[in-house]
Structures are given as structure tokens and as C-alpha cells.
N, C-alpha and C. Protein backbone atom coordinates (compact mmCIF):
# COMPACT_ATOMS: atom_id res chain seq x y z
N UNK A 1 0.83 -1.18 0.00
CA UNK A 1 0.00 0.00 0.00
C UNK A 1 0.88 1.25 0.00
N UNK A 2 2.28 1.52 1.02
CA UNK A 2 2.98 2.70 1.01
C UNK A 2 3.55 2.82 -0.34
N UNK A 3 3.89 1.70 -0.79
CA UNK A 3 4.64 1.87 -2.41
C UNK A 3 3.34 2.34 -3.54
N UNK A 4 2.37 1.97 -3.29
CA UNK A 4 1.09 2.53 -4.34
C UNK A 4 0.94 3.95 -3.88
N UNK A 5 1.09 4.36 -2.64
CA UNK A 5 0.72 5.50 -2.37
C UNK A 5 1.83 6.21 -3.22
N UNK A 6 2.99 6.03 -2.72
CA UNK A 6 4.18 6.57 -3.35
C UNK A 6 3.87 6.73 -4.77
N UNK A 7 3.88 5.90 -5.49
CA UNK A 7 4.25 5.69 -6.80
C UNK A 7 2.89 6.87 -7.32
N UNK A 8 2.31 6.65 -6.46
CA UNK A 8 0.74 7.40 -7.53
C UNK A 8 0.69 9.01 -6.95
N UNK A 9 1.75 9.35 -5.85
CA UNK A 9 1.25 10.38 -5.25
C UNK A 9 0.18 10.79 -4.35
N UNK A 10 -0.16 9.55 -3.53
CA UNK A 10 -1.07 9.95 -2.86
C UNK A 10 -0.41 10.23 -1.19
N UNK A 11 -1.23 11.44 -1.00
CA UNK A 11 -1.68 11.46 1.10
C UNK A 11 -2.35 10.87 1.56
N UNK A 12 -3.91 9.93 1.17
CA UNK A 12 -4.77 9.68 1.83
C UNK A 12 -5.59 8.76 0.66
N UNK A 13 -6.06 7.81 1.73
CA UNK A 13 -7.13 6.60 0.58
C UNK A 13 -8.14 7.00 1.39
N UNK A 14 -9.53 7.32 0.79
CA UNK A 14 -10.99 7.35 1.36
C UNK A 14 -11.59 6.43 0.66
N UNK A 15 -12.23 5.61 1.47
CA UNK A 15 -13.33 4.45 1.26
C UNK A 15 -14.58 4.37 2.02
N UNK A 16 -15.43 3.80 1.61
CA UNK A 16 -16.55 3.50 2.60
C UNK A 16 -15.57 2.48 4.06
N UNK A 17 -16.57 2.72 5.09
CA UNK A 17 -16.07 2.65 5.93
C UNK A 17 -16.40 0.99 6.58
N UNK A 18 -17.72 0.65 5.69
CA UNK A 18 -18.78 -0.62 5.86
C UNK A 18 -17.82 -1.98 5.51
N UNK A 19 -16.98 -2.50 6.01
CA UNK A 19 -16.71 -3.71 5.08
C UNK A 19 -15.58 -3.42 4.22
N UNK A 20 -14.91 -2.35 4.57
CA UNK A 20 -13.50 -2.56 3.75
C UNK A 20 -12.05 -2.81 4.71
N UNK A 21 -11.74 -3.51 3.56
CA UNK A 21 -10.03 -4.39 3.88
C UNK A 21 -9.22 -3.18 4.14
N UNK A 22 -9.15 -1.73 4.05
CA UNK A 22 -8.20 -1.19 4.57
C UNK A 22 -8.44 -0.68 5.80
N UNK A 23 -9.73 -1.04 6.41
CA UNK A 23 -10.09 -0.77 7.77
C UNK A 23 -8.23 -2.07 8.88
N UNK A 24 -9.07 -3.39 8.21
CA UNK A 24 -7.59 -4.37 8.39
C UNK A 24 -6.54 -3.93 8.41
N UNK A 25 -6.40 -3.17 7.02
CA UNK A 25 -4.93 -3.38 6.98
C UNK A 25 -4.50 -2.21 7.69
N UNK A 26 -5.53 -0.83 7.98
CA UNK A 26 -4.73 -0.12 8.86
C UNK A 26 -4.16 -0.22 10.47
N UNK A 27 -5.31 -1.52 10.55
CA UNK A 27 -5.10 -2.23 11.79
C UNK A 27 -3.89 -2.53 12.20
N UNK A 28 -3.49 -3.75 10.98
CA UNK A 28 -2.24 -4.30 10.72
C UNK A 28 -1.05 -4.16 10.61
N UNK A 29 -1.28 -3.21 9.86
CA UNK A 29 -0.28 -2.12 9.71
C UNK A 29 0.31 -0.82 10.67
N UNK A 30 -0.17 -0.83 11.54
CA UNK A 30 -0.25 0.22 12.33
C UNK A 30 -0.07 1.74 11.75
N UNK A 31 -0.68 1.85 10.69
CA UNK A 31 -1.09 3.00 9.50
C UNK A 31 -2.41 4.05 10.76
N UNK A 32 -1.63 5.02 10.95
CA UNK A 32 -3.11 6.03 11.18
C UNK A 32 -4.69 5.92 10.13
N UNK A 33 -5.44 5.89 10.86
CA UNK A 33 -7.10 6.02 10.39
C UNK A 33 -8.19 6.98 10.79
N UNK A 34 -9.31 7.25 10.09
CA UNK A 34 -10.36 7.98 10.74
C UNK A 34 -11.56 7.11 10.00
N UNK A 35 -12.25 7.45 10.38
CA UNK A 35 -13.87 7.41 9.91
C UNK A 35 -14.81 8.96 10.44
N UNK A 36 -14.75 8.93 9.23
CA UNK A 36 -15.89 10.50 9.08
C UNK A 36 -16.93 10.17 9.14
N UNK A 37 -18.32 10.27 9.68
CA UNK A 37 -19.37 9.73 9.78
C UNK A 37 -20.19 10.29 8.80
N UNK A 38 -21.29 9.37 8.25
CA UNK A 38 -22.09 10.17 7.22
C UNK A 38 -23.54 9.55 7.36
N UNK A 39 -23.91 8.84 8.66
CA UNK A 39 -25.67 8.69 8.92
C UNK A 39 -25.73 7.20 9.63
N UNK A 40 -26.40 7.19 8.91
CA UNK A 40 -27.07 5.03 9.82
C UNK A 40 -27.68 5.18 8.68
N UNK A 41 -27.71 3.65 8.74
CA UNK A 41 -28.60 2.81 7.36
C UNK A 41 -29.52 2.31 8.02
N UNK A 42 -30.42 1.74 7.62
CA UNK A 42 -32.15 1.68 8.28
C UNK A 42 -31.90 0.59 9.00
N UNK A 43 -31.01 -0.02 9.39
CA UNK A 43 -30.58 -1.19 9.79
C UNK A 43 -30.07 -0.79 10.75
N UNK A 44 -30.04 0.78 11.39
CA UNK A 44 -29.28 1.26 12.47
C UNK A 44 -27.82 1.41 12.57
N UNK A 45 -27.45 0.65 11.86
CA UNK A 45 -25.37 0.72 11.89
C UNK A 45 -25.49 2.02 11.03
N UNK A 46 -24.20 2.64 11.70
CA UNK A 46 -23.66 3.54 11.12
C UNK A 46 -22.67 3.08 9.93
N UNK A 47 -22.84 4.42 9.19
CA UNK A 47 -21.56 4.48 8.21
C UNK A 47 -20.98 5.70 8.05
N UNK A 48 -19.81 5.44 7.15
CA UNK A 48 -19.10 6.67 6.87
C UNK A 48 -18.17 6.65 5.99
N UNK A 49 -17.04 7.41 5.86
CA UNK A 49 -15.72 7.26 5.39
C UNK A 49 -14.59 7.17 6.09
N UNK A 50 -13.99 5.83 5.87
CA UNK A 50 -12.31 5.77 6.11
C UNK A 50 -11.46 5.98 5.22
N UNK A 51 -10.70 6.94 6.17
CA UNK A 51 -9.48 7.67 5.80
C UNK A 51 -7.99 6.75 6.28
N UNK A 52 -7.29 6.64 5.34
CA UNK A 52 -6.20 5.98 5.82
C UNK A 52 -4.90 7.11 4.85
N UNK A 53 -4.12 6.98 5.97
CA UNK A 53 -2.81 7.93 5.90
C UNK A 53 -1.37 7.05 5.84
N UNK A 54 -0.42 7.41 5.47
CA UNK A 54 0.82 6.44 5.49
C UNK A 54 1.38 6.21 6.98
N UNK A 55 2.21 5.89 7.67
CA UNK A 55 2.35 6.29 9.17
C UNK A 55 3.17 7.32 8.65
N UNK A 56 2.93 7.86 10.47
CA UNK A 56 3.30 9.53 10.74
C UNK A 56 2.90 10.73 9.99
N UNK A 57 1.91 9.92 8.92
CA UNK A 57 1.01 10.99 8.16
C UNK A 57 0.03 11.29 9.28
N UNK A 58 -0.36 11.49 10.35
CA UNK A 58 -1.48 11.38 11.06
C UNK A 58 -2.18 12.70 11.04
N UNK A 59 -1.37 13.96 10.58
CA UNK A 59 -2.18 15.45 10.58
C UNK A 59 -3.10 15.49 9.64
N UNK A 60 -2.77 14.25 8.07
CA UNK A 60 -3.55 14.79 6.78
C UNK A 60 -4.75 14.15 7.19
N UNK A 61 -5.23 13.38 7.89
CA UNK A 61 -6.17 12.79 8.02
C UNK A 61 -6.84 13.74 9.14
N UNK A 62 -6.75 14.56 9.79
CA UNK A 62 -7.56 15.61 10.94
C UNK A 62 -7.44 16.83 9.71
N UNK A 63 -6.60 17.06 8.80
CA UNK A 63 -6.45 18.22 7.33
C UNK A 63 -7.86 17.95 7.32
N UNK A 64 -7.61 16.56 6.69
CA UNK A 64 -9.39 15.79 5.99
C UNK A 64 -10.24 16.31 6.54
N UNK A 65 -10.31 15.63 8.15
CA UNK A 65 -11.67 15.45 8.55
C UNK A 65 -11.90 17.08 8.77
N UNK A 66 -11.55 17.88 9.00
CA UNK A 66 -11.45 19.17 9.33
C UNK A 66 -12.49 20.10 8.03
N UNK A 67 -11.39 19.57 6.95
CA UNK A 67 -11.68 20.41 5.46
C UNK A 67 -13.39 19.74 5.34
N UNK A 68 -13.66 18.42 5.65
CA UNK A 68 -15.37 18.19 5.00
C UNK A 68 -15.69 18.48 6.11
N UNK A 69 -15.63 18.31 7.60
CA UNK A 69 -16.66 19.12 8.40
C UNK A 69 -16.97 20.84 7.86
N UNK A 70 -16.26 21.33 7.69
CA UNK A 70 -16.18 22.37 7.04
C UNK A 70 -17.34 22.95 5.97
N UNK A 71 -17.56 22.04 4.51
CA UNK A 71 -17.61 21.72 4.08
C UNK A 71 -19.29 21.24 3.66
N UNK A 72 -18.87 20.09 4.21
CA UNK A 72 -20.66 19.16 4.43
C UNK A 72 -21.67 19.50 5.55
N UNK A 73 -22.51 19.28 5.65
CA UNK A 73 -23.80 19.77 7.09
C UNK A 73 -23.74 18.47 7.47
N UNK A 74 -23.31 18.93 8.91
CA UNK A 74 -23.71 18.23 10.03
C UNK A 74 -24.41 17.34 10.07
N UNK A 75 -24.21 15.95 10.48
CA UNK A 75 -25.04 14.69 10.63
C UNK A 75 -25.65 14.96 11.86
N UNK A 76 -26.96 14.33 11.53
CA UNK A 76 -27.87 13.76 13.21
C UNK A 76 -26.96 13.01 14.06
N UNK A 77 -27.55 13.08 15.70
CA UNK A 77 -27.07 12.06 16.01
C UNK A 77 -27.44 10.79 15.92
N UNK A 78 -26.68 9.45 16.04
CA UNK A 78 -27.69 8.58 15.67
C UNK A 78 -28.92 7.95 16.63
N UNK A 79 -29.97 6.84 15.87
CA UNK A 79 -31.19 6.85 17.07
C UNK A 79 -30.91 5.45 17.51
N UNK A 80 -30.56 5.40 18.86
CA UNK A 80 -30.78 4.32 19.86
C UNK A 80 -31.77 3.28 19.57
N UNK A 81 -31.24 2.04 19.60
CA UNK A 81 -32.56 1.41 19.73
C UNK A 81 -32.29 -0.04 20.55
N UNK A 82 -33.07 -0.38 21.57
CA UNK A 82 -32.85 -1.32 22.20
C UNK A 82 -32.20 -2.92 21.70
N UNK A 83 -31.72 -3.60 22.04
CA UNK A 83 -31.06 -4.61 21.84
C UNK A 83 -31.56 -5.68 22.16
């Protein structure tokens, strides 16, 4: 992944946040992450966007989340529902 980033020029991969492998690999990797939130699905789970940074990239990813709070309107909070 750091050599794709490299090679292509990137700071930052954004993905859905639901079910993706770079949620893992930032795990794995010990790669800085965020998730930007963007609602609940009627199913109640939230979703959003993950942000993944190279390590010690950890500012471009608060750049990120910073620049679309900015940006986008404010999400609800989400609604509780018993278990």
C-alpha cells in the first residue's frame, strides 16, 4: 500500500467505511485512520468514510476530517434502539 501511495502520489485513501479491507490493513499495519461519519442505514449501523494515511502521516487525516466538516452539514445524532 505505502509503495502505491508513493508511486501514484497519494496522502490519503478514502473508502466506505462498511466492510472494507483497509479498515484491516490499517489495523495491521499500524497506519493512522479515521472514519468520518455520514448517517445510519435503516438497519441502524452507522456508516461513513475511512481515511487511511501512510504512518506519521497522522495530521492529513484531521487536514481531511477538518476540510469536510467544514464543508458538508452536520449529521444527526444517531437513534438508539434497544437490543
Amino acid at each position: 500500500m505505502g509503495k502505491f501511495m508513493a508511486e501514484n502520489d497519494l496522502d490519503l485513501i478514502v473508502s466506505s467505511s462498511d466492510c472494507s479491507p483497509l479498515v484491516s490493513f490499517a489495523a495491521c499495519a499500524g497506519w493512522p485512520s479515521g472514519t468520518v461519519p455520514l448517517g445510519q442505514l435503516k438497519s441502524s449501523l452507522p456508516y461513513g468514510l475511512f481515511v487511511l494515511a501512510r504512518a506519521g502521516e497522522d495530521e492529513k487525516i484531521f487536514q481531511f476530517m477538518s476540510a469536510f466538516e467544514k464543508t458538508f452539514e452536520k449529521i444527526g445524532l444517531p437513534v438508539l434502539s434497544d437490543f
